[in-house]
N, C-alpha and C. Protein backbone atom coordinates (compact mmCIF):
# COMPACT_ATOMS: atom_id res chain seq x y z
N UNK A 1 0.85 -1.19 0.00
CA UNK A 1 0.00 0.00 0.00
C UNK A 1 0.89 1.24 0.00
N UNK A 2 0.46 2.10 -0.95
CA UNK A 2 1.57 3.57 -0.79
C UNK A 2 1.13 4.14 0.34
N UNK A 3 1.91 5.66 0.51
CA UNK A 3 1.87 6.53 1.36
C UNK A 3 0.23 7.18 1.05
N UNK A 4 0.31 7.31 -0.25
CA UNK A 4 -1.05 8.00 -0.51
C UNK A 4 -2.29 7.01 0.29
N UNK A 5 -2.16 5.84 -0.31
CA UNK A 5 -3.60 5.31 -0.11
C UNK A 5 -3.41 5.33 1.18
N UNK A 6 -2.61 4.54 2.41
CA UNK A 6 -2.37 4.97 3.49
C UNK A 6 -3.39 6.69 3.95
N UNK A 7 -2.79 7.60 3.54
CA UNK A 7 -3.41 8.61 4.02
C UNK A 7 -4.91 8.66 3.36
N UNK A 8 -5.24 8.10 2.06
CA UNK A 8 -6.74 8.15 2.50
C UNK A 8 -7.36 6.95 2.73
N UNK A 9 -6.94 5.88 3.75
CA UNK A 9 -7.36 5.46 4.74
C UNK A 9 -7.86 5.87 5.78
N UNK A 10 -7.15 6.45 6.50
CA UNK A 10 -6.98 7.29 7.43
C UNK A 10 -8.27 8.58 7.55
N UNK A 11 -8.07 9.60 6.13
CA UNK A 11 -9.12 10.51 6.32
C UNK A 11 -10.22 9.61 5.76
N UNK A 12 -10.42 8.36 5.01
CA UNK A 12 -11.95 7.95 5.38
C UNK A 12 -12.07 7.62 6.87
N UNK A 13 -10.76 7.17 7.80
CA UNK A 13 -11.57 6.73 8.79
C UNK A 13 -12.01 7.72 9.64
N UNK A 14 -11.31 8.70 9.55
CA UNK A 14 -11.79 10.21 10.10
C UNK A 14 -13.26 10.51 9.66
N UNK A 15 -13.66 10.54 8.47
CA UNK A 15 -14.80 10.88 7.97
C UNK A 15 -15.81 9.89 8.74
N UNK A 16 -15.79 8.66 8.79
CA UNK A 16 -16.02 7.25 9.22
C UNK A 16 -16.68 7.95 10.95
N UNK A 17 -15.86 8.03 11.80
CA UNK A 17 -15.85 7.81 13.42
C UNK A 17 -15.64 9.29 14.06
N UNK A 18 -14.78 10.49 13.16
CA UNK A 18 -15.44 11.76 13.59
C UNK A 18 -16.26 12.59 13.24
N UNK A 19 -17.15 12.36 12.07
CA UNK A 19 -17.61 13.26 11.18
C UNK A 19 -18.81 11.88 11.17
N UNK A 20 -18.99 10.75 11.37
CA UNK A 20 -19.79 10.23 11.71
C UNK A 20 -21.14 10.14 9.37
N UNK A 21 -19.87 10.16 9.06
CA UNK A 21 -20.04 10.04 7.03
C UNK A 21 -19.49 8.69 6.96
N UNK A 22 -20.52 8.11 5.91
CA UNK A 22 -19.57 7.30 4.75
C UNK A 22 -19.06 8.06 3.74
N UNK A 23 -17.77 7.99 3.69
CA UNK A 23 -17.00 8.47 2.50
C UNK A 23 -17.29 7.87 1.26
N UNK A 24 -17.49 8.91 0.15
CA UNK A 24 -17.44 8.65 -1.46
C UNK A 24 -15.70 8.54 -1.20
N UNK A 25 -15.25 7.08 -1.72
CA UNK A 25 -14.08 6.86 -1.46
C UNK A 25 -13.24 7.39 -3.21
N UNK A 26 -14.26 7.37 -4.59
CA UNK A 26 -14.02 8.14 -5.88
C UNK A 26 -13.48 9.70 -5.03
N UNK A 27 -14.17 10.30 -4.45
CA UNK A 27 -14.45 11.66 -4.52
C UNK A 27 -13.24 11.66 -3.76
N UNK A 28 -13.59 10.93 -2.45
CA UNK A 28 -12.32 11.46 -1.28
C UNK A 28 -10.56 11.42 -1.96
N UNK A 29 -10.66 10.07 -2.99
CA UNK A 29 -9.14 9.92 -3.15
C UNK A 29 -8.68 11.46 -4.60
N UNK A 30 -9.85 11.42 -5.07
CA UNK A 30 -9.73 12.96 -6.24
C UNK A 30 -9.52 14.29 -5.36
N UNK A 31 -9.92 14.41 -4.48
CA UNK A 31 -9.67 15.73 -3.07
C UNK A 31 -8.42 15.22 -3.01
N UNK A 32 -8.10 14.44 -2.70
CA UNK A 32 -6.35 14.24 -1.65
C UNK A 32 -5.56 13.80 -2.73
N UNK A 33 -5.66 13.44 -3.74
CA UNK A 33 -4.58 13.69 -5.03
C UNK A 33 -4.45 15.36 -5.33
N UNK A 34 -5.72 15.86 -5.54
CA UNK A 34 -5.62 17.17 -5.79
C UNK A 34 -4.88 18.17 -4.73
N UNK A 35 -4.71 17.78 -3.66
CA UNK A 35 -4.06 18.51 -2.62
C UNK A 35 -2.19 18.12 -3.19
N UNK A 36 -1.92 17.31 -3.85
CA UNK A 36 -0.67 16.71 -4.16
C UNK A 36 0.40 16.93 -3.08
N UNK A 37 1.30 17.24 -2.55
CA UNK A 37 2.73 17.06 -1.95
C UNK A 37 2.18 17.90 -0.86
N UNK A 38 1.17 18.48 -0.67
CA UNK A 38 0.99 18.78 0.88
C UNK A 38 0.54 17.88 1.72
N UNK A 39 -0.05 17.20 1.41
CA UNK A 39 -0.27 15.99 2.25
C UNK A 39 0.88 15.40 3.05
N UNK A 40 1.87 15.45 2.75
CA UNK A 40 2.80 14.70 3.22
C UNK A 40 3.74 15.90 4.34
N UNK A 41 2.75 16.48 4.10
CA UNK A 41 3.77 17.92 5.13
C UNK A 41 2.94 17.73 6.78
N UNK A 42 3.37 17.83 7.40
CA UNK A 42 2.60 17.93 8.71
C UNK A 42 1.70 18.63 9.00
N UNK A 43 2.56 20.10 8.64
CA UNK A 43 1.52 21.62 9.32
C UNK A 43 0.76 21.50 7.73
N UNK A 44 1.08 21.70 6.80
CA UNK A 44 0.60 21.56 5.49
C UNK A 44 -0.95 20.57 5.68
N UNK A 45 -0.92 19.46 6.12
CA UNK A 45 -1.93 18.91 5.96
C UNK A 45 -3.07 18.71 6.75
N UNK A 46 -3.12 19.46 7.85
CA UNK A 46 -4.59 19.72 8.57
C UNK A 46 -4.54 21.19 8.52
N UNK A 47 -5.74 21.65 8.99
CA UNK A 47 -6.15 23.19 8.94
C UNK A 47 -6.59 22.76 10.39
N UNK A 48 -5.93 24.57 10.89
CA UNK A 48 -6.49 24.72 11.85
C UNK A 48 -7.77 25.88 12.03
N UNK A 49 -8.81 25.10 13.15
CA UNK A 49 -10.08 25.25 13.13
C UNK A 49 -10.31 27.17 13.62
N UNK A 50 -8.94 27.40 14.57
CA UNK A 50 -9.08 28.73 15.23
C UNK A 50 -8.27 29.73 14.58
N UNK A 51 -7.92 29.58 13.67
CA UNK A 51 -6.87 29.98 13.15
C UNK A 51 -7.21 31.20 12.10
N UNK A 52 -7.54 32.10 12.24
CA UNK A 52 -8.27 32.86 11.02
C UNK A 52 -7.67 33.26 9.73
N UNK A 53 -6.27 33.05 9.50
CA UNK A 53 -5.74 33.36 8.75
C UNK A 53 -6.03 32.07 7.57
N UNK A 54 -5.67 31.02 8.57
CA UNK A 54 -5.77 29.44 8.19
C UNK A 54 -7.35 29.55 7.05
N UNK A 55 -8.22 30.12 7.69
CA UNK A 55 -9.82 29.73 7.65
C UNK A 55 -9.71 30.92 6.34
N UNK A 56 -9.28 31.00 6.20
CA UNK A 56 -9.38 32.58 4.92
C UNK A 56 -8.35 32.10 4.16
N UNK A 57 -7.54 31.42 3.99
CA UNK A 57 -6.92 30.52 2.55
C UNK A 57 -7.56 29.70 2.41
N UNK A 58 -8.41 28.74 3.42
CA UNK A 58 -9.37 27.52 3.11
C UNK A 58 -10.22 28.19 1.82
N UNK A 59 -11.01 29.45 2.70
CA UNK A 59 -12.32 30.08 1.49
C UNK A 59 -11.57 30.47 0.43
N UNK A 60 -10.07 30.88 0.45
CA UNK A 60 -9.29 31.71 -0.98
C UNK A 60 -9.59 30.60 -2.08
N UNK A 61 -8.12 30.30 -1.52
CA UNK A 61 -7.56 29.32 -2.47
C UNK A 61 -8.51 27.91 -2.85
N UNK A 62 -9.31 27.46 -1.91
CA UNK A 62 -9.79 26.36 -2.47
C UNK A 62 -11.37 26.30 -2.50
N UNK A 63 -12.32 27.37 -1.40
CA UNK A 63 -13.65 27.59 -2.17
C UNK A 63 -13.88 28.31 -3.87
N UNK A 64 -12.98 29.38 -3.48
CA UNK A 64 -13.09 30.30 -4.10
C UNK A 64 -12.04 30.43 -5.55
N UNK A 65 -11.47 29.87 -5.82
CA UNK A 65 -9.99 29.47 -6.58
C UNK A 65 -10.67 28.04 -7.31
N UNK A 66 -10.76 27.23 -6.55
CA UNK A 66 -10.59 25.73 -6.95
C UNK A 66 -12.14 25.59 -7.37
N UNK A 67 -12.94 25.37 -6.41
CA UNK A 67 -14.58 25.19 -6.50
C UNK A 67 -15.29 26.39 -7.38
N UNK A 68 -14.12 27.51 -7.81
CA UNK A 68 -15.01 28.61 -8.29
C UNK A 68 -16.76 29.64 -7.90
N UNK A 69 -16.66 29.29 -6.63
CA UNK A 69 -17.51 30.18 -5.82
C UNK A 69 -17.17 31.68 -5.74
N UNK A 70 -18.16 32.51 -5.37
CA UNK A 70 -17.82 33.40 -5.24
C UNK A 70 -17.93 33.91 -3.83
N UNK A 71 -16.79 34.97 -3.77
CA UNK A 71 -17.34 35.47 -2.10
C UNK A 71 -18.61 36.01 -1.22
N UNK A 72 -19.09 35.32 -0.29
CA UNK A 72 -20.01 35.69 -0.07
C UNK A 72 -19.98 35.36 1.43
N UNK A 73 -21.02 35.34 2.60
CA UNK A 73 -21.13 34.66 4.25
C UNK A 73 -21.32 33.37 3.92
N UNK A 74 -21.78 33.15 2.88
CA UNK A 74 -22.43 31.77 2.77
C UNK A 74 -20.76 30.91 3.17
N UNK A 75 -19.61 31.13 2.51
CA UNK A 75 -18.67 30.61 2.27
C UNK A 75 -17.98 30.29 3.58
N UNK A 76 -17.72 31.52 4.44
CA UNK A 76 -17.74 31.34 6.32
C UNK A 76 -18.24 30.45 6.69
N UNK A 77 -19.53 30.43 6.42
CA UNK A 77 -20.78 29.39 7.39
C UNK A 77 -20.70 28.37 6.97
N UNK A 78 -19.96 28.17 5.91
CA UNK A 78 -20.14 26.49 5.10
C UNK A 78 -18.54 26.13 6.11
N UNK A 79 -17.79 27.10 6.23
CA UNK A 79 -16.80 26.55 6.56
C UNK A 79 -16.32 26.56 8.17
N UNK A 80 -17.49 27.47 8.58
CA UNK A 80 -17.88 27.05 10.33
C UNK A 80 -18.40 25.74 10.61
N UNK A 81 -19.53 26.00 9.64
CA UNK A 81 -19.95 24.09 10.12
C UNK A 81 -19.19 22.96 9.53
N UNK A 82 -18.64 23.30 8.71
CA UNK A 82 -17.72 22.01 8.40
C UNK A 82 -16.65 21.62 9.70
N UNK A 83 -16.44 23.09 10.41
CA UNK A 83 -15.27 22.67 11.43
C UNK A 83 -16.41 22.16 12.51
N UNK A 84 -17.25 22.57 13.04
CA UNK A 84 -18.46 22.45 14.13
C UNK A 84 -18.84 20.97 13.65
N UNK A 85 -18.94 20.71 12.67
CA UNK A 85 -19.20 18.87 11.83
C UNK A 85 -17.95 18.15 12.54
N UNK A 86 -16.84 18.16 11.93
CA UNK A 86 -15.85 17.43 12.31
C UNK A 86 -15.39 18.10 13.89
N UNK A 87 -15.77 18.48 14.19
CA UNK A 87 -15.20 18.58 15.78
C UNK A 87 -14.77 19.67 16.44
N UNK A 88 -14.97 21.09 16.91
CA UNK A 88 -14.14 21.96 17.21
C UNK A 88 -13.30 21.77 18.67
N UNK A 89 -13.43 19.84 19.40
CA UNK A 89 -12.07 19.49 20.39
C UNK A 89 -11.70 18.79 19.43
N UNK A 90 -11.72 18.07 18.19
CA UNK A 90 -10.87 17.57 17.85
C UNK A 90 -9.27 18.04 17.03
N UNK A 91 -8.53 18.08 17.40
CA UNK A 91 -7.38 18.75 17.24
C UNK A 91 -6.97 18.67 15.64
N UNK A 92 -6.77 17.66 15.59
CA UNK A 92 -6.06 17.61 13.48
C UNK A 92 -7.34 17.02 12.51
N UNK A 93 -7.46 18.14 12.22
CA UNK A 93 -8.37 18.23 10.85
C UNK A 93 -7.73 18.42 9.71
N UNK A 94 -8.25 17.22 8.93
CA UNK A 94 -7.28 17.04 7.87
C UNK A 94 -7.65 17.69 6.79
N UNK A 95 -6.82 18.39 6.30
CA UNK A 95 -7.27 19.53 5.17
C UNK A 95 -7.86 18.57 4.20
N UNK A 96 -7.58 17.34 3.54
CA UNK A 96 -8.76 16.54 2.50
C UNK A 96 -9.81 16.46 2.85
N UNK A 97 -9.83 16.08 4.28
CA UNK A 97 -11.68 15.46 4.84
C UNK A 97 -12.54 17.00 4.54
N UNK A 98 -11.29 18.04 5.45
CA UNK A 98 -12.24 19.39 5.38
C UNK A 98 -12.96 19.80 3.95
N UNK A 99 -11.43 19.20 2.85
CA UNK A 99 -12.16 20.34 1.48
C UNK A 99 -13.04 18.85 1.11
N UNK A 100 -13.39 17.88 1.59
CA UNK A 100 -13.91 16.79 0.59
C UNK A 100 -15.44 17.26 1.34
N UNK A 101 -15.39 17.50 3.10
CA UNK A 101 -16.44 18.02 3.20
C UNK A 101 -17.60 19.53 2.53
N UNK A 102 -16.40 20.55 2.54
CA UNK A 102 -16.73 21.44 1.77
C UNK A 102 -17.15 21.10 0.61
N UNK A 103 -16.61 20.24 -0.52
CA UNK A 103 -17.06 20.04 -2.19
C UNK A 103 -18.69 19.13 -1.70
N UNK A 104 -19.07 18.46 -0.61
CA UNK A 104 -20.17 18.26 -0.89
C UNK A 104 -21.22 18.96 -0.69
N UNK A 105 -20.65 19.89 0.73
CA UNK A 105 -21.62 20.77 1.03
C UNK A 105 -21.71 21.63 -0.48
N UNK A 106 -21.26 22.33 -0.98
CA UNK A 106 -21.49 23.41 -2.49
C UNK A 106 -22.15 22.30 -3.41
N UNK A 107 -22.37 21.10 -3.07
CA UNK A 107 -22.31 19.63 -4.54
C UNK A 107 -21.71 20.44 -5.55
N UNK A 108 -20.24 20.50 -5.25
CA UNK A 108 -19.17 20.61 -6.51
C UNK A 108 -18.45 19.74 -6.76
N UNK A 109 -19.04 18.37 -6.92
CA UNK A 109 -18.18 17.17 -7.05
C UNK A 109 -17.77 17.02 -8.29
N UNK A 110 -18.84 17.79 -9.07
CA UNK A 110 -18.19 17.87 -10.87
C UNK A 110 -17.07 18.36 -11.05
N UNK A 111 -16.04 19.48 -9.87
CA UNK A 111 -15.33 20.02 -10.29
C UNK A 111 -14.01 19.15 -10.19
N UNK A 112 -13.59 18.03 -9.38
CA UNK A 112 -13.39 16.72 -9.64
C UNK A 112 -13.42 15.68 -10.75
């Protein structure tokens, strides 16, 4: 088994037992390829939940950049409850589960 599939093991089982989802395991492994060589970085590969700077490249670069949304509250609130979904005690949130959660909340799975 590679490093990759390894790691999306892992964020299905996250999705699985903290987020309390069955993972689209198509969708989840197209999110965490698309993240490419950050995954394998430590700080690189979870987002942090308190972090506001953190929470405003989430909406940049990958609502708003990648998913092609536009700015709006809606984009905050999708990305409050995604952290309030997966856990705000749970400590490492893995930036795939987060954006795989985000692409369903928008259903931008086409952009995949």
């Amino acid at each position: 088994m590679s490093k990759r599939d390894e790691l999306i093991a892992k964020y299905a089982d996250d999705l699985k037992n903290k987020v309390g989802e069955t993972p689209d395991m198509d969708l989840l492994t197209k999110v965490t390829v698309g993240l490419g060589p950050s995954i394998y970085n430590a700080d690189a590969e979870t987002v942090s939940g308190s972090d506001d700077s953190e929470l405003a490249t989430v909406k940049n670069n990958f609502l708003i950049k990648k998913l092609g949304l536009s700015d709006s509250p809606a984009l905050d609130e999708a990305i409050a409850k995604v952290m309030e979904q997966y856990g705000k005690s749970n400590r490492n949130k893995y930036r795939a589960v987060v954006y795989y959660l985000l692409t369903k909340h928008f259903n931008k799975e086409s952009v995949y």
